[in-house]
C-alpha atoms as a PDB file:
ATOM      1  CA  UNK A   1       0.000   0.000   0.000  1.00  0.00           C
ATOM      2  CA  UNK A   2       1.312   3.483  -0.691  1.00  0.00           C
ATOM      3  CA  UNK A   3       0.975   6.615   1.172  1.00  0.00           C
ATOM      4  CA  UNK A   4       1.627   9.969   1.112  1.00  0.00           C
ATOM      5  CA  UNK A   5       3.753  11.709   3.466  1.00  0.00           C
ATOM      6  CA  UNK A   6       3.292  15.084   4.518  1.00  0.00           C
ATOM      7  CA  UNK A   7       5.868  16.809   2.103  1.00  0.00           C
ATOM      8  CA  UNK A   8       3.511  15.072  -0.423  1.00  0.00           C
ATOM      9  CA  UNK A   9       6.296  12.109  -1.358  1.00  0.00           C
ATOM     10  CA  UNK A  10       4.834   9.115  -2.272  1.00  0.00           C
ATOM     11  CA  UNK A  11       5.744   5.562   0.351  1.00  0.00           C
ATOM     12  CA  UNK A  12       5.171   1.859   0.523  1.00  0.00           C
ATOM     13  CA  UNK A  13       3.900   1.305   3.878  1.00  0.00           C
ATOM     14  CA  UNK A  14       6.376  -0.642   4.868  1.00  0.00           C
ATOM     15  CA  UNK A  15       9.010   1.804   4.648  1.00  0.00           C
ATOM     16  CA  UNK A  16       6.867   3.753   6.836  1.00  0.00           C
ATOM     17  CA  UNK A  17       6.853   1.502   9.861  1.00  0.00           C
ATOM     18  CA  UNK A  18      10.676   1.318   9.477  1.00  0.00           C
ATOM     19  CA  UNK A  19      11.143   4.862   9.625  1.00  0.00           C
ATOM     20  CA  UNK A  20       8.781   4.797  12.552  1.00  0.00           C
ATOM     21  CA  UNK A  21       9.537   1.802  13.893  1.00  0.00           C
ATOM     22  CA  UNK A  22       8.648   0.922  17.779  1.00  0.00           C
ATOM     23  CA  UNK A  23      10.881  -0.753  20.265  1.00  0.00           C
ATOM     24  CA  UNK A  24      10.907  -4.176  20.465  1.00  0.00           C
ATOM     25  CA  UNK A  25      11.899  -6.531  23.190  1.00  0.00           C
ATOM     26  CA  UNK A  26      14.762  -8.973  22.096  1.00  0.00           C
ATOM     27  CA  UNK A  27      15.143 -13.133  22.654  1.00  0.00           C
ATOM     28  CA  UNK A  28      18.294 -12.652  25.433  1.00  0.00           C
ATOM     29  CA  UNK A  29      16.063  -9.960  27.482  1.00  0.00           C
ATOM     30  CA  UNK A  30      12.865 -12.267  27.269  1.00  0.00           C
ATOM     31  CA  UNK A  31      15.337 -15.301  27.935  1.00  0.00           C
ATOM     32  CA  UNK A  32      16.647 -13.526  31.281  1.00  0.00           C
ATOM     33  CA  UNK A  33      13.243 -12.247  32.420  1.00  0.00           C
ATOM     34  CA  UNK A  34      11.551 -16.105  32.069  1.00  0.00           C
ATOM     35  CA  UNK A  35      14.695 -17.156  34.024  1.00  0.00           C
ATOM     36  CA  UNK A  36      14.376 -14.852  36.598  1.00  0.00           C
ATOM     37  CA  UNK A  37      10.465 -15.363  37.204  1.00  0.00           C
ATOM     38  CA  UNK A  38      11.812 -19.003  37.462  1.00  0.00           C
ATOM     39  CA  UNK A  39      13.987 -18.232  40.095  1.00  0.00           C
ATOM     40  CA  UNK A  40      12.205 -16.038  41.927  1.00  0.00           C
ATOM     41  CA  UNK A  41       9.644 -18.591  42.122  1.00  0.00           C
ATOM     42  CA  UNK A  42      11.948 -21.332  43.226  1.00  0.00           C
ATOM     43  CA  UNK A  43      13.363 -18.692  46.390  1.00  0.00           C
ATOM     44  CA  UNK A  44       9.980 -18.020  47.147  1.00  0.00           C
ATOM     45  CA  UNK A  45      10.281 -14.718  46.220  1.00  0.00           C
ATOM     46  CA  UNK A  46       7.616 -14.154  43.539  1.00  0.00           C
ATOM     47  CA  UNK A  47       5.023 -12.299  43.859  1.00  0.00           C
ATOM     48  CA  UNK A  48       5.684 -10.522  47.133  1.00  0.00           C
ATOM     49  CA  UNK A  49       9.123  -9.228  46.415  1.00  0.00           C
ATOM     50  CA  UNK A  50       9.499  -5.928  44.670  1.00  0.00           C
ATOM     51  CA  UNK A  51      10.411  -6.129  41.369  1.00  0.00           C
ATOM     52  CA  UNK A  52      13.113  -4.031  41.652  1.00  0.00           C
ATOM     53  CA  UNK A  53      14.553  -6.207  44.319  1.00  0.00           C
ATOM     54  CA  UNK A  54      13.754  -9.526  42.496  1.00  0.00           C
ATOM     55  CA  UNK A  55      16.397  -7.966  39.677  1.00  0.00           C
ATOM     56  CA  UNK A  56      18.732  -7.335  41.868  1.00  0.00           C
ATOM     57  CA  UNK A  57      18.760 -10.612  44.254  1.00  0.00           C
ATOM     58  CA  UNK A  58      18.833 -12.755  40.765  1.00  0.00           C
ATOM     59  CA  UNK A  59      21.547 -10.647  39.372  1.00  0.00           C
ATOM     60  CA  UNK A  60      24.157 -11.391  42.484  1.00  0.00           C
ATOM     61  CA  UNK A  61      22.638 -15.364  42.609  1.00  0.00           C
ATOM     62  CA  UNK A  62      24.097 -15.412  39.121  1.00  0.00           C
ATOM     63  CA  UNK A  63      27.288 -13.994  39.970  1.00  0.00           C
ATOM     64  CA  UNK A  64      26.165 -10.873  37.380  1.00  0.00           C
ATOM     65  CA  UNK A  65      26.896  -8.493  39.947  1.00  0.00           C
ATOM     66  CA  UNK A  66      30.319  -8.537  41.174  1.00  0.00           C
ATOM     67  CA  UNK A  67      32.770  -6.037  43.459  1.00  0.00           C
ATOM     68  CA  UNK A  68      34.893  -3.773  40.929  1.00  0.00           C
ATOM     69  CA  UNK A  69      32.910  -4.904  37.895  1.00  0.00           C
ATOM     70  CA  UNK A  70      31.559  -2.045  36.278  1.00  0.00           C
ATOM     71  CA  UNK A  71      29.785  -4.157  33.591  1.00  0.00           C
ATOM     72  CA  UNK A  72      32.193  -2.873  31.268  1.00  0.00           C
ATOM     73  CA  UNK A  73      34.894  -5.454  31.729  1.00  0.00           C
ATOM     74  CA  UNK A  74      34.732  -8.635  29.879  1.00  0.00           C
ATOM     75  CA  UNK A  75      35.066 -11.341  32.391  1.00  0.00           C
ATOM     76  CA  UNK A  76      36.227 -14.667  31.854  1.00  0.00           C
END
């Protein structure tokens, strides 16, 4: 389908939504979310925990966050 812009060029639709195109979430951020429900769940934290905290708590159980790691070091 083609539409007009408002300068009065002439667009296939479809480059439309990619010029406007809306966030998306990606696999690894879905991935890490599902895992930490998981966990959360196991610890008996979920649903009474804040969020905030349940991020947090699952990050350090993982090892994510760790003392003098900025998070822009590549740690092996």
């Amino acid at each position: 389908m083609i539409q007009s812009t408002q300068n009065g060029f002439e667009i296939a639709e479809e480059e439309m939504d990619r010029i406007h195109a809306d966030t998306a979430q990606g696999e690894q951020s879905i991935a890490v979310q599902i895992d930490m429900k998981r966990w959360a769940q196991k610890e008996g934290l979920w649903p009474h925990e804040p969020y905030n905290d349940i991020i947090v708590l699952h990050a350090i159980a993982r090892g994510w966050l760790q003392e003098y790691n900025d998070g822009m070091e590549i740690v092996y």
